[in-house]
N, C-alpha and C. Protein backbone atom coordinates (compact mmCIF):
# COMPACT_ATOMS: atom_id res chain seq x y z
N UNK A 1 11.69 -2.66 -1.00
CA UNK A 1 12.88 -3.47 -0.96
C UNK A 1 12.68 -4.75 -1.77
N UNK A 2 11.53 -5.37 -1.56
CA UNK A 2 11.36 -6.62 -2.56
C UNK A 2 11.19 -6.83 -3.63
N UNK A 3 10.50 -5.15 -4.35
CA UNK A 3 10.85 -5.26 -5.71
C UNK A 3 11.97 -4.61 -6.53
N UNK A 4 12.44 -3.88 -5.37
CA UNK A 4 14.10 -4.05 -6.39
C UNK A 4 15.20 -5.50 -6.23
N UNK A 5 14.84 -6.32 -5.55
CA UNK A 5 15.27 -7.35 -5.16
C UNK A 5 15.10 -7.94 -6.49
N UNK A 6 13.66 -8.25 -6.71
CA UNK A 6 13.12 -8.70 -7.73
C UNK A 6 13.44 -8.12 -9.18
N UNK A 7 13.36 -7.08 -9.13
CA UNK A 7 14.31 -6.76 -10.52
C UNK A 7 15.67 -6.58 -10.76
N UNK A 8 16.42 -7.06 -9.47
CA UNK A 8 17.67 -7.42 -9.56
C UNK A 8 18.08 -8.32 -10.25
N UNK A 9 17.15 -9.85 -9.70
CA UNK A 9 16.88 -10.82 -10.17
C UNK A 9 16.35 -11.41 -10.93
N UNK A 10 15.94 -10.59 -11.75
CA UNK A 10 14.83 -11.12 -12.66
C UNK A 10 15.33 -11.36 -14.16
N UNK A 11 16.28 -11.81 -14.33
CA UNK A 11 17.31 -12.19 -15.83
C UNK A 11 17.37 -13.68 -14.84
N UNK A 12 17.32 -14.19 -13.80
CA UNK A 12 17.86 -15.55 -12.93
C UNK A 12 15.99 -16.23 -12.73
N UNK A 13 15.14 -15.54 -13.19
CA UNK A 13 13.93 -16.14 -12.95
C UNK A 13 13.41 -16.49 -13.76
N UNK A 14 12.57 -18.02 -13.65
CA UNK A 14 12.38 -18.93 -14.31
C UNK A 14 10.62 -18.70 -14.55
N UNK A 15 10.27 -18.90 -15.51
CA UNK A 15 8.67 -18.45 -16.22
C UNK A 15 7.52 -18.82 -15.35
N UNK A 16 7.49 -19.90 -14.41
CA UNK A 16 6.35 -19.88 -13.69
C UNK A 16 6.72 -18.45 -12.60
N UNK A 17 7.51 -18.37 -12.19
CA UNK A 17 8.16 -18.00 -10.95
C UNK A 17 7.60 -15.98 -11.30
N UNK A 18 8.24 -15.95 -13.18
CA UNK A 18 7.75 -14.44 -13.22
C UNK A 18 6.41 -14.30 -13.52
N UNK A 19 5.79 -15.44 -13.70
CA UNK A 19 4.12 -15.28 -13.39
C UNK A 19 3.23 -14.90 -12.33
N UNK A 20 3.81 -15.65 -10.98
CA UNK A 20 4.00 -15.83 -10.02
C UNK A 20 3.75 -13.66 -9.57
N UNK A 21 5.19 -13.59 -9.64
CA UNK A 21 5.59 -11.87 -10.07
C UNK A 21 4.46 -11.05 -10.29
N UNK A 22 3.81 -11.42 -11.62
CA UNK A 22 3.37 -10.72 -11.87
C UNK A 22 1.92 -10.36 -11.68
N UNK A 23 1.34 -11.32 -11.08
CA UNK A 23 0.44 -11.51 -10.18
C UNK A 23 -0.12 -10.55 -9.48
N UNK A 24 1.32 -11.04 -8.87
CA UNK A 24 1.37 -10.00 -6.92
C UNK A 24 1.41 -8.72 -7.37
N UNK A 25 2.05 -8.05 -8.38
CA UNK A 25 2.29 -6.69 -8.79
C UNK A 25 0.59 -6.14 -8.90
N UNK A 26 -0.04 -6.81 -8.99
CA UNK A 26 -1.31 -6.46 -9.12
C UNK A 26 -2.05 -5.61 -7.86
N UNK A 27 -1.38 -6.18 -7.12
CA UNK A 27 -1.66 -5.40 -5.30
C UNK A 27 -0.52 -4.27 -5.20
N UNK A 28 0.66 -3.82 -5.83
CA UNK A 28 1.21 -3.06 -5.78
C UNK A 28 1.03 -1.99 -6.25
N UNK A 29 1.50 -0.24 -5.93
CA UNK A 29 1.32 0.85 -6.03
C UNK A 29 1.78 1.34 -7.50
N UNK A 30 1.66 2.04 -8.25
CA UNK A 30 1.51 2.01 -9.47
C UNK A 30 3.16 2.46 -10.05
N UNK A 31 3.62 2.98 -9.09
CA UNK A 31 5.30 2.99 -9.44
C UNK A 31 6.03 1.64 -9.26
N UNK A 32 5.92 1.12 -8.24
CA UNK A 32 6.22 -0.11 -7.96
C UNK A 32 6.33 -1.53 -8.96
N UNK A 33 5.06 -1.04 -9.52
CA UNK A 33 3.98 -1.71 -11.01
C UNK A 33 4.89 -1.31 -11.93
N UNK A 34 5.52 -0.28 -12.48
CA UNK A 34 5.90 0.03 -13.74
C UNK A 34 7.44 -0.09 -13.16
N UNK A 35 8.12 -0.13 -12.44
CA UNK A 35 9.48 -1.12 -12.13
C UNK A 35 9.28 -2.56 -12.59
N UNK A 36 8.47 -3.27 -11.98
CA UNK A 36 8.35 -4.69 -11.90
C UNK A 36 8.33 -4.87 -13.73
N UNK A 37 7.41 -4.08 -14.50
CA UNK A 37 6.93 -4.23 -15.59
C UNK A 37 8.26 -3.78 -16.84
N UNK A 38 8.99 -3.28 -16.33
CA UNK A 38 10.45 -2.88 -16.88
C UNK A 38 11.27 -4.17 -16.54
N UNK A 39 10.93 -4.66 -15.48
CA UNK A 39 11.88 -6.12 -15.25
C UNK A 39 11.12 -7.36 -16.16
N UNK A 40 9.58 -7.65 -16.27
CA UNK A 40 9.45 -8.80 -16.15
C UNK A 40 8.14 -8.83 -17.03
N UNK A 41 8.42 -7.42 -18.08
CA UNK A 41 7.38 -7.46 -19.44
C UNK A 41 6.09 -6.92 -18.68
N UNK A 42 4.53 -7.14 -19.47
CA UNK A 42 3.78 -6.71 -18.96
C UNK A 42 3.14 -7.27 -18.23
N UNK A 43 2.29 -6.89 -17.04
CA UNK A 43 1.79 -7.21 -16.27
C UNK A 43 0.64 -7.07 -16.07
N UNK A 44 -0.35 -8.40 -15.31
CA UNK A 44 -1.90 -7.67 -15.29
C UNK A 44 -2.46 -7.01 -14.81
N UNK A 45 -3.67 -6.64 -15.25
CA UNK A 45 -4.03 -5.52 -15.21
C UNK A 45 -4.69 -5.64 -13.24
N UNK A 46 -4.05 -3.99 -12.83
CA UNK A 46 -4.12 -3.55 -11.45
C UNK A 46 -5.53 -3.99 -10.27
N UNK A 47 -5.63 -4.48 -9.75
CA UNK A 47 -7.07 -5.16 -8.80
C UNK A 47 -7.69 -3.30 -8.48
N UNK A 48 -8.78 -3.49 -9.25
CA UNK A 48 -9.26 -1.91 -8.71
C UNK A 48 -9.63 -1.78 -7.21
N UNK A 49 -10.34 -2.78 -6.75
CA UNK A 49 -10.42 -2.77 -5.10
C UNK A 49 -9.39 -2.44 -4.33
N UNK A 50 -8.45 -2.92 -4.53
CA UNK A 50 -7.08 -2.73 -4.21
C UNK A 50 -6.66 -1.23 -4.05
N UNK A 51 -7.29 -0.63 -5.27
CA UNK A 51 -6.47 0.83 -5.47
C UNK A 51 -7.58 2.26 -4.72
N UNK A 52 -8.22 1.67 -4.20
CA UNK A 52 -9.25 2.65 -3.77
C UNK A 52 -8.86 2.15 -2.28
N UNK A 53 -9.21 3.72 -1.57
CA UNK A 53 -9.10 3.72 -0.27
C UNK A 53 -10.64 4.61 0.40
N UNK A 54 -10.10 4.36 1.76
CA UNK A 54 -11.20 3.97 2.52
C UNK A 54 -11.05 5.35 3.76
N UNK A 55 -11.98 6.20 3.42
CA UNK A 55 -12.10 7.55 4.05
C UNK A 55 -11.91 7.66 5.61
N UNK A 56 -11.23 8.31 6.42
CA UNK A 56 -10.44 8.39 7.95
C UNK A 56 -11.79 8.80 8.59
N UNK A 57 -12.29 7.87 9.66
CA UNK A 57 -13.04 9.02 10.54
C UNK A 57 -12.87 10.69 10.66
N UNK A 58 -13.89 11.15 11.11
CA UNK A 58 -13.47 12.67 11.45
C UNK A 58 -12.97 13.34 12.89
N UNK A 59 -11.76 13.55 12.35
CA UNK A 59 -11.37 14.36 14.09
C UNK A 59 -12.22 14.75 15.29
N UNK A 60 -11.98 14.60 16.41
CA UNK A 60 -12.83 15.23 17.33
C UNK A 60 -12.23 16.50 17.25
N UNK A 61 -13.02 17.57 17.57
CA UNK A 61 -12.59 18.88 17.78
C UNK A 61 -11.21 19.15 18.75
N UNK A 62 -10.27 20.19 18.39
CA UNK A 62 -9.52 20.16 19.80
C UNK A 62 -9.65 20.69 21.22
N UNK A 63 -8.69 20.57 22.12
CA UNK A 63 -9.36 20.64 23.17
C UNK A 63 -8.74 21.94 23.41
N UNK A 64 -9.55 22.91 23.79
CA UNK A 64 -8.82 24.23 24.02
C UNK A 64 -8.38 25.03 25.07
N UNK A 65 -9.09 24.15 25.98
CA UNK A 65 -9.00 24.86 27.61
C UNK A 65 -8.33 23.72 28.27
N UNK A 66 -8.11 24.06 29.77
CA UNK A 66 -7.80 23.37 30.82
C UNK A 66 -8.94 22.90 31.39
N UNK A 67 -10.15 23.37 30.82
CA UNK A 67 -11.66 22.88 31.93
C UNK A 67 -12.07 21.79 30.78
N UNK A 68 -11.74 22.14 29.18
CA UNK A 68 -12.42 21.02 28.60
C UNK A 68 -11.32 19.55 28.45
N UNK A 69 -10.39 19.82 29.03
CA UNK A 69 -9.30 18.53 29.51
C UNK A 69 -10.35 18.05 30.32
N UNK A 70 -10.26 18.69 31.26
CA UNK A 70 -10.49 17.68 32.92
C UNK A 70 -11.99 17.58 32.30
N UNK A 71 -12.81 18.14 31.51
CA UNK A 71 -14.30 17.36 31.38
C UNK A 71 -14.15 15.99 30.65
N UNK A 72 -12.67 15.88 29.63
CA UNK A 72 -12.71 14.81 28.50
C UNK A 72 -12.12 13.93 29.49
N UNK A 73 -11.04 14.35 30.66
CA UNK A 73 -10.67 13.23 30.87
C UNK A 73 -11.53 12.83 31.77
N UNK A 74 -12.33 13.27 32.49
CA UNK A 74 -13.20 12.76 33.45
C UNK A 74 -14.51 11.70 32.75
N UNK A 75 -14.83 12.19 31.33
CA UNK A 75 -15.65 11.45 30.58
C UNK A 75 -14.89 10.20 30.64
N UNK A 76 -13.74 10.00 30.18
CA UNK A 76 -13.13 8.96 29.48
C UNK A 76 -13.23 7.81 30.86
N UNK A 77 -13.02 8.38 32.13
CA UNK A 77 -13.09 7.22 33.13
C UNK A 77 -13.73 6.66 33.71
């Protein structure tokens, strides 16, 4: 929502302000990035930390019975 806001507006924004812009686009998703960059010229280059993610623990197995319920929930208390 804020960056179509922003490229709504962005013929009404004043040069620090699309600096400002273009900044932040740096933390944004790479579609997001090439909107902003259609509004407000080019932009710098993407924070790689930013764009890398960070692997999910691994599932516990499921629970398949009615006996391994009442063992998990009895663990849990």
């Amino acid at each position: 929502m804020a960056v179509r806001i922003a490229v709504k507006l962005a013929r009404h924004t004043v040069a620090p302000d699309k600096e400002a812009i273009r900044e932040a686009a740096t933390r944004l998703p790479t579609g997001l990035r090439e909107r902003l960059a259609a509004a407000f010229g080019t932009l710098n280059d993407a924070d790689p930390k930013l764009l890398t993610t960070t692997p999910l623990p691994a599932l516990a197995p499921p629970i398949e019975s009615v006996a391994e319920l009442a063992a998990e929930l009895d663990a849990g208390a």
